[in-house]
PDB file of N, CA and C in Angstrom:
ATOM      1  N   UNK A   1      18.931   9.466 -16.770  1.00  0.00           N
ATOM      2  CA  UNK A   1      17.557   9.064 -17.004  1.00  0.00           C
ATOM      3  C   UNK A   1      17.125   7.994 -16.008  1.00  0.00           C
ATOM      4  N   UNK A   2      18.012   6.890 -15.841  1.00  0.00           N
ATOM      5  CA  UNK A   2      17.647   5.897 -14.971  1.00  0.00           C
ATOM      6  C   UNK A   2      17.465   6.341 -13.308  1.00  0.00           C
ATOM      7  N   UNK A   3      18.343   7.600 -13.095  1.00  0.00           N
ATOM      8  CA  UNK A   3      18.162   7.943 -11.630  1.00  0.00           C
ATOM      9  C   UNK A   3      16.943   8.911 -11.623  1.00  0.00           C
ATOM     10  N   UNK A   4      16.732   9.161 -12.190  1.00  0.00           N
ATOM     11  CA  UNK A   4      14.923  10.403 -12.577  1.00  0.00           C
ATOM     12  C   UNK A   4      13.884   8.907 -12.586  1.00  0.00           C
ATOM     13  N   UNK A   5      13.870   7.991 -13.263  1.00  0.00           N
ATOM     14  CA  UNK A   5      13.155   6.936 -13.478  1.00  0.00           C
ATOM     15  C   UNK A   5      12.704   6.350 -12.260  1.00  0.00           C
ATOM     16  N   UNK A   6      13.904   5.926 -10.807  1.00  0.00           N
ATOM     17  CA  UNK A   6      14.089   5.314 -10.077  1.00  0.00           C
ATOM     18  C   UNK A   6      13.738   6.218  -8.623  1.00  0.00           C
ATOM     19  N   UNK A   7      13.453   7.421  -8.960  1.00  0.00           N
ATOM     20  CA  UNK A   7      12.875   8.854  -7.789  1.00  0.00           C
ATOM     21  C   UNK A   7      11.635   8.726  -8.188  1.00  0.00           C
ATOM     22  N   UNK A   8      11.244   8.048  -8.988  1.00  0.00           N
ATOM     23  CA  UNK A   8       9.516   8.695  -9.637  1.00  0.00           C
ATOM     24  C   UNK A   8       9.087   7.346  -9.283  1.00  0.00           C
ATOM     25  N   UNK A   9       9.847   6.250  -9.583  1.00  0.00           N
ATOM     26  CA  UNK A   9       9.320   4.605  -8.870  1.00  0.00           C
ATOM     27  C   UNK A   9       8.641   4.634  -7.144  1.00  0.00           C
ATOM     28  N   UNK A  10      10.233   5.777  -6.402  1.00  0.00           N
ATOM     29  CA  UNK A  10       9.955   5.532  -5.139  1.00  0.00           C
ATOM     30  C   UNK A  10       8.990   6.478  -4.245  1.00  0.00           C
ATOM     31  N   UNK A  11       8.813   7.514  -5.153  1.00  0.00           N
ATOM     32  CA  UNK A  11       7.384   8.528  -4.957  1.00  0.00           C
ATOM     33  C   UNK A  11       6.343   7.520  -4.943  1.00  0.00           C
ATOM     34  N   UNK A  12       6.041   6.519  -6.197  1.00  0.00           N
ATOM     35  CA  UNK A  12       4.620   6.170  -6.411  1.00  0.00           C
ATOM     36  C   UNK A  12       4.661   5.063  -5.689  1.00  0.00           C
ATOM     37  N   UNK A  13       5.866   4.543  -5.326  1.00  0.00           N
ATOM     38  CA  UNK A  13       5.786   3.139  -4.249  1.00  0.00           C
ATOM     39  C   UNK A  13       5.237   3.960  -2.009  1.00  0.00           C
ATOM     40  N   UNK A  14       5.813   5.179  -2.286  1.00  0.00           N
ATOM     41  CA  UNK A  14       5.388   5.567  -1.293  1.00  0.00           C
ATOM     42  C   UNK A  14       3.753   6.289  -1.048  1.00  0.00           C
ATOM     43  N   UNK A  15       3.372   6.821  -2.281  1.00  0.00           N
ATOM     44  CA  UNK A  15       2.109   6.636  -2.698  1.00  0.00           C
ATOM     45  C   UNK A  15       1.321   5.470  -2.379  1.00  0.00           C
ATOM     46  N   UNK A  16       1.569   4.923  -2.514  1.00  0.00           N
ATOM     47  CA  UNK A  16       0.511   3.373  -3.457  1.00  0.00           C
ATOM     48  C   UNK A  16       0.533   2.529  -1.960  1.00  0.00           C
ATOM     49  N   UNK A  17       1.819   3.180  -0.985  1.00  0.00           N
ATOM     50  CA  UNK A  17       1.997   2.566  -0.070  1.00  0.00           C
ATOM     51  C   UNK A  17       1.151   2.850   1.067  1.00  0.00           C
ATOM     52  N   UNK A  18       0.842   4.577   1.296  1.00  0.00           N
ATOM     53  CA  UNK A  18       0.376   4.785   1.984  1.00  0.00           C
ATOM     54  C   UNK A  18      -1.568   4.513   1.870  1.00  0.00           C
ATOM     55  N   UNK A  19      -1.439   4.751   0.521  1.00  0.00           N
ATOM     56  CA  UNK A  19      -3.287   4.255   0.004  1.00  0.00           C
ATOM     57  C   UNK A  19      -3.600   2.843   0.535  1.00  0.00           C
ATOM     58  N   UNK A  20      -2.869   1.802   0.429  1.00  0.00           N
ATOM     59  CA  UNK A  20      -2.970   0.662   0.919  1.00  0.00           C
ATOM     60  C   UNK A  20      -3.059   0.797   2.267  1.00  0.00           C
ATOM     61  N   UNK A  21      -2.435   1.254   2.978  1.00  0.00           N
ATOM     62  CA  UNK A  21      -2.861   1.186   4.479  1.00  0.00           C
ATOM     63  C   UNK A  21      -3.865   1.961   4.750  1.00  0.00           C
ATOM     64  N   UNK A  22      -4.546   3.000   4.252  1.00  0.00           N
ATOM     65  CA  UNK A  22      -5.466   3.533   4.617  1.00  0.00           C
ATOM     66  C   UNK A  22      -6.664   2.807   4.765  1.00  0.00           C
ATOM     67  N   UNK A  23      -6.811   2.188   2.853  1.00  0.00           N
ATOM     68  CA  UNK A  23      -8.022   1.380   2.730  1.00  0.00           C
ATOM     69  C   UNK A  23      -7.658   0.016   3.881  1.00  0.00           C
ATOM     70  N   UNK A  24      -6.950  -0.531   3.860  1.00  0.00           N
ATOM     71  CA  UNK A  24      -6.864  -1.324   4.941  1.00  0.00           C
ATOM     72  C   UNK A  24      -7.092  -1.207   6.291  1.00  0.00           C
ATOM     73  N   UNK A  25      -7.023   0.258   6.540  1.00  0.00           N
ATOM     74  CA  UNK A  25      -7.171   0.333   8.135  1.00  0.00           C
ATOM     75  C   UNK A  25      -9.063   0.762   7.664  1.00  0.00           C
ATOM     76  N   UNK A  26      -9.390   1.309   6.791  1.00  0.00           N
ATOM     77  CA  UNK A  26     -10.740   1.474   6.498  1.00  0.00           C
ATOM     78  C   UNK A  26     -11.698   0.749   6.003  1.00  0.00           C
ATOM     79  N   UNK A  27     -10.952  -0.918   5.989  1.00  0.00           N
ATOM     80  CA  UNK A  27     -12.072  -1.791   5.426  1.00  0.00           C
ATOM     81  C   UNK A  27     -12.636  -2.635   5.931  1.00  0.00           C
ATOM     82  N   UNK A  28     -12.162  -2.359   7.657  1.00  0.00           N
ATOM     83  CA  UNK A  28     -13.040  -2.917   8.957  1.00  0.00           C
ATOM     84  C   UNK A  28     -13.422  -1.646   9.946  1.00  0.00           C
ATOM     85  N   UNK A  29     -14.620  -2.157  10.616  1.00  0.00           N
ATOM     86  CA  UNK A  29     -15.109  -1.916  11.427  1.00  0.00           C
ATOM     87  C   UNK A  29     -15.994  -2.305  12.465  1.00  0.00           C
ATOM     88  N   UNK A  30     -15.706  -1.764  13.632  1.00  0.00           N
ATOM     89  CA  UNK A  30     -16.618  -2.493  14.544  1.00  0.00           C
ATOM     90  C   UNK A  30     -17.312  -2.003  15.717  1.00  0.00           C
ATOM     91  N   UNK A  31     -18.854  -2.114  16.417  1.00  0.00           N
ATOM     92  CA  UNK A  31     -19.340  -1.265  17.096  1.00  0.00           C
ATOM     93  C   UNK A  31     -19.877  -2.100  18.200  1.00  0.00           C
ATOM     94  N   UNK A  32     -19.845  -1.564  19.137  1.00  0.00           N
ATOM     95  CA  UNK A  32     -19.791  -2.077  20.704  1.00  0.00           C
ATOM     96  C   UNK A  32     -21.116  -1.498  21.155  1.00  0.00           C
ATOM     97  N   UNK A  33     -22.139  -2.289  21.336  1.00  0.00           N
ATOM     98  CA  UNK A  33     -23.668  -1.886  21.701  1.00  0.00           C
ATOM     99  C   UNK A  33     -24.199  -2.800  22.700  1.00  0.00           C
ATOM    100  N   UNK A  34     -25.014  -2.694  23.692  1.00  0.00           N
ATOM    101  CA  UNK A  34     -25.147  -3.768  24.617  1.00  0.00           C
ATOM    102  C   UNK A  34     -24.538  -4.643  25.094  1.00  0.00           C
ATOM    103  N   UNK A  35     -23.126  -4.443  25.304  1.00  0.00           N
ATOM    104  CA  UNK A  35     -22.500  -5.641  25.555  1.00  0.00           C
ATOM    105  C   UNK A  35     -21.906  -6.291  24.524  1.00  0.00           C
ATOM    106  N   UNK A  36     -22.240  -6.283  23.249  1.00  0.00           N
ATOM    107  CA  UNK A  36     -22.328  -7.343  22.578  1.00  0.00           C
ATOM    108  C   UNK A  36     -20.737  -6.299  21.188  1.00  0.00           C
ATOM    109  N   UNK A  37     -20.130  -6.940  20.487  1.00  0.00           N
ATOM    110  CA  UNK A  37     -19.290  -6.163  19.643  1.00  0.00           C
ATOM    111  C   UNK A  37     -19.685  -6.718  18.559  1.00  0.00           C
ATOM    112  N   UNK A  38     -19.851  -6.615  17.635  1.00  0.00           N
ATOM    113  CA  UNK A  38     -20.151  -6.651  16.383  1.00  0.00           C
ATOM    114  C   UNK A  38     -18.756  -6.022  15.184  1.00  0.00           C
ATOM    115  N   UNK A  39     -18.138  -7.045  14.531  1.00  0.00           N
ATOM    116  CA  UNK A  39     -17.496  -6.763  13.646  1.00  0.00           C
ATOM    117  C   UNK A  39     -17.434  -6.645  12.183  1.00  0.00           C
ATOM    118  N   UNK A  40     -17.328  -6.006  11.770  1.00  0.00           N
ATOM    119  CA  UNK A  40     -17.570  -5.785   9.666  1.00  0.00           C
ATOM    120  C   UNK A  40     -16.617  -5.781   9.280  1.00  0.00           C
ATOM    121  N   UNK A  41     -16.123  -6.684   8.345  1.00  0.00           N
ATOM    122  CA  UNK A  41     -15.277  -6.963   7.340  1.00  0.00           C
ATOM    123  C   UNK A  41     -15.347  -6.641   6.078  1.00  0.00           C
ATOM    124  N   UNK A  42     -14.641  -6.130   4.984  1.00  0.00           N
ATOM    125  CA  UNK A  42     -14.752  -5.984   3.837  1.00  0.00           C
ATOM    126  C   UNK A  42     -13.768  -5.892   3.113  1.00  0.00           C
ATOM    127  N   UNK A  43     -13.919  -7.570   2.974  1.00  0.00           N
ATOM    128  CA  UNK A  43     -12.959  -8.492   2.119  1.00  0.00           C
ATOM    129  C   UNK A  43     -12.030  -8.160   1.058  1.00  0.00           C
ATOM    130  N   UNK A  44     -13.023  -7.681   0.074  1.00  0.00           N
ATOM    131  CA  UNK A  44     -12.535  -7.113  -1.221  1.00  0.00           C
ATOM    132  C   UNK A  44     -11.666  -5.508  -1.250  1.00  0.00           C
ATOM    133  N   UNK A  45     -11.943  -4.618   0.440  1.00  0.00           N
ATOM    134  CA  UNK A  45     -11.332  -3.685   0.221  1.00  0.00           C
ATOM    135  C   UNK A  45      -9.606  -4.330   1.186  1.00  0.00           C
ATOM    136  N   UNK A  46      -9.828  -5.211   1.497  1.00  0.00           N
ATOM    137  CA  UNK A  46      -8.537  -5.845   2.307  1.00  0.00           C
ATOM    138  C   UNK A  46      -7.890  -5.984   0.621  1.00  0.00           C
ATOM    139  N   UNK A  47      -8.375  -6.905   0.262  1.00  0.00           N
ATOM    140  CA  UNK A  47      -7.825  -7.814  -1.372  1.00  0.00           C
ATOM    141  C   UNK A  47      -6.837  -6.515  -1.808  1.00  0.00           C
ATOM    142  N   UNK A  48      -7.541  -5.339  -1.845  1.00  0.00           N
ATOM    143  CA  UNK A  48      -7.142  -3.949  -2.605  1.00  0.00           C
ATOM    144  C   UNK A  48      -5.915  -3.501  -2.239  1.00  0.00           C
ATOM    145  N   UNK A  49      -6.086  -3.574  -0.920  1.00  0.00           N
ATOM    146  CA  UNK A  49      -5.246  -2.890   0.036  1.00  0.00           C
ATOM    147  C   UNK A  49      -4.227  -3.614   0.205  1.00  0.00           C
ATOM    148  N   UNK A  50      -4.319  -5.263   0.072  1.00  0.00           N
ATOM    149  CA  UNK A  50      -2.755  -5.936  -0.397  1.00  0.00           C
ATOM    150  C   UNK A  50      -2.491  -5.735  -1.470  1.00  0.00           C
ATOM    151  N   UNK A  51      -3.063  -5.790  -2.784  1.00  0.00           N
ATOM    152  CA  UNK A  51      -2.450  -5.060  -3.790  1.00  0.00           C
ATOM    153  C   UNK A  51      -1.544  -4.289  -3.849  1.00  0.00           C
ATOM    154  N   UNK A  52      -1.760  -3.160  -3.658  1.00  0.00           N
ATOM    155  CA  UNK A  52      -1.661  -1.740  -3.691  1.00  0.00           C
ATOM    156  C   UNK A  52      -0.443  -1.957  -2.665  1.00  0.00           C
ATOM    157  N   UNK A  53      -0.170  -2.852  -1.703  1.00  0.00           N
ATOM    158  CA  UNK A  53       1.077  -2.733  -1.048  1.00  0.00           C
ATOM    159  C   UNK A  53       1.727  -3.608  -1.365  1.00  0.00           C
ATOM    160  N   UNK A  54       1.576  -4.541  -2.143  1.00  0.00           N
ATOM    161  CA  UNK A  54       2.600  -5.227  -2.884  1.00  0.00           C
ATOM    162  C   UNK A  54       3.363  -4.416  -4.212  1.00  0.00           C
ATOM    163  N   UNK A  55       2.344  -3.949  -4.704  1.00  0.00           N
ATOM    164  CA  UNK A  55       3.321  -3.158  -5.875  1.00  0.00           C
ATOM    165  C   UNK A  55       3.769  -2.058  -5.122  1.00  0.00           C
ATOM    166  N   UNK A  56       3.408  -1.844  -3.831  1.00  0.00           N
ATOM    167  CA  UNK A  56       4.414  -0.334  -3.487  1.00  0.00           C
ATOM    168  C   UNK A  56       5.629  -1.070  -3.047  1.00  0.00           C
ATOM    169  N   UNK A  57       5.889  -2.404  -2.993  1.00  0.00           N
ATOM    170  CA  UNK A  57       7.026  -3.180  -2.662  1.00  0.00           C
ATOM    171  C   UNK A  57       7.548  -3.423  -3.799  1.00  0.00           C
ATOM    172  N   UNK A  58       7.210  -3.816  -4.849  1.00  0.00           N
ATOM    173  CA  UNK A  58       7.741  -3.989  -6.551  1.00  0.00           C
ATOM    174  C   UNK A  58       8.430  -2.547  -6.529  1.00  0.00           C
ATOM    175  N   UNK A  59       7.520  -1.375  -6.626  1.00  0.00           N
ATOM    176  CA  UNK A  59       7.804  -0.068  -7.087  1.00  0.00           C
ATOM    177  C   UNK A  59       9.467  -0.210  -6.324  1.00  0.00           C
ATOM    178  N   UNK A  60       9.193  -0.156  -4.817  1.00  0.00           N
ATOM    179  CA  UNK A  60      10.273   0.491  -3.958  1.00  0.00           C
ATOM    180  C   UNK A  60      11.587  -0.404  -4.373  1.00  0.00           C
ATOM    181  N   UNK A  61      11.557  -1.648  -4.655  1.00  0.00           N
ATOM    182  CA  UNK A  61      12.570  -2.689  -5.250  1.00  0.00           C
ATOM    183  C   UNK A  61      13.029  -2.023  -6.971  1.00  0.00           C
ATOM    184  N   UNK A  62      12.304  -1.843  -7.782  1.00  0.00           N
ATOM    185  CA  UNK A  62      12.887  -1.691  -8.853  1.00  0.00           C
ATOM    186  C   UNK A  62      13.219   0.141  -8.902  1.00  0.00           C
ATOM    187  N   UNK A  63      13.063   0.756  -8.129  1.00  0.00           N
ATOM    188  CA  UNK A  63      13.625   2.260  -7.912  1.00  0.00           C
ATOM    189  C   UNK A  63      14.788   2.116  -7.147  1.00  0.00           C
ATOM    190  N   UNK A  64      14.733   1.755  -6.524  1.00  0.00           N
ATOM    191  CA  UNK A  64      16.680   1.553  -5.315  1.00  0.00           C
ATOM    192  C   UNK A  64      17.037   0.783  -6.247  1.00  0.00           C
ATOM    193  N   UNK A  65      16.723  -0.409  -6.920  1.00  0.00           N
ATOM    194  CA  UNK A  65      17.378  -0.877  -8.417  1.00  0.00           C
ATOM    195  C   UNK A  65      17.777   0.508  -9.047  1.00  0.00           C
ATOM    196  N   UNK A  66      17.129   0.946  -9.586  1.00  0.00           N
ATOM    197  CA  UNK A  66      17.403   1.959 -10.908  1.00  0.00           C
ATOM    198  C   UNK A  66      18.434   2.684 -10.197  1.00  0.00           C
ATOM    199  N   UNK A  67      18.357   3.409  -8.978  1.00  0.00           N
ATOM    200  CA  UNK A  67      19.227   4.474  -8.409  1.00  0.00           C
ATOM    201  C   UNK A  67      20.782   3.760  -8.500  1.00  0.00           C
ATOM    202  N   UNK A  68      20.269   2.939  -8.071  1.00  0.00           N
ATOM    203  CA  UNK A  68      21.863   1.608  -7.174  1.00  0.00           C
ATOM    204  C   UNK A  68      22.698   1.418  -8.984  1.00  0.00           C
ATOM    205  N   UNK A  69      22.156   1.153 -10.144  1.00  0.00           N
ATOM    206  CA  UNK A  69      22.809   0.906 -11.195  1.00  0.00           C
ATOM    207  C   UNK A  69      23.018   2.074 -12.051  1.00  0.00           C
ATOM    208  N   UNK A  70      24.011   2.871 -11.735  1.00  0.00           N
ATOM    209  CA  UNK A  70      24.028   4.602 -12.408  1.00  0.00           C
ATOM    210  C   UNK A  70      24.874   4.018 -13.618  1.00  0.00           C
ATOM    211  N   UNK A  71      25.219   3.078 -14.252  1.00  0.00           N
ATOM    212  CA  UNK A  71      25.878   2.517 -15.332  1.00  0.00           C
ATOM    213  C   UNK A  71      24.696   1.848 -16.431  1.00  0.00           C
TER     214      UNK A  71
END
């Protein structure tokens, strides 16, 4: 049970992992017009996007836990 538990941790840590970088690579932008660059930030989808990769770091820690303790 604990090694089924600890495959399904490191699915959703690789999940959760890759969503975080997406929104992160998608929550700036910036456009180059006259010379001039102009950058957009959006704070709250950064905030998300560390989230979401911190628990895919929890997830990935307590699944190689679960696997690593077959007792």
């Amino acid at each position: 049970m604990k090694k089924i538990a600890g495959i399904v941790l490191i699915v959703i840590a690789i999940v959760l992992g890759y969503n975080g970088v997406q929104k992160f690579q998608k929550s700036s932008a910036s456009v180059k017009a006259l010379g001039l660059k102009i950058d957009a930030d959006n704070e709250s989808g950064q905030a998300s996007a560390y989230i979401q990769l911190g628990l895919a770091v929890i997830a990935l820690g307590a699944g190689v836990f679960l696997l690593r303790s077959e007792r």
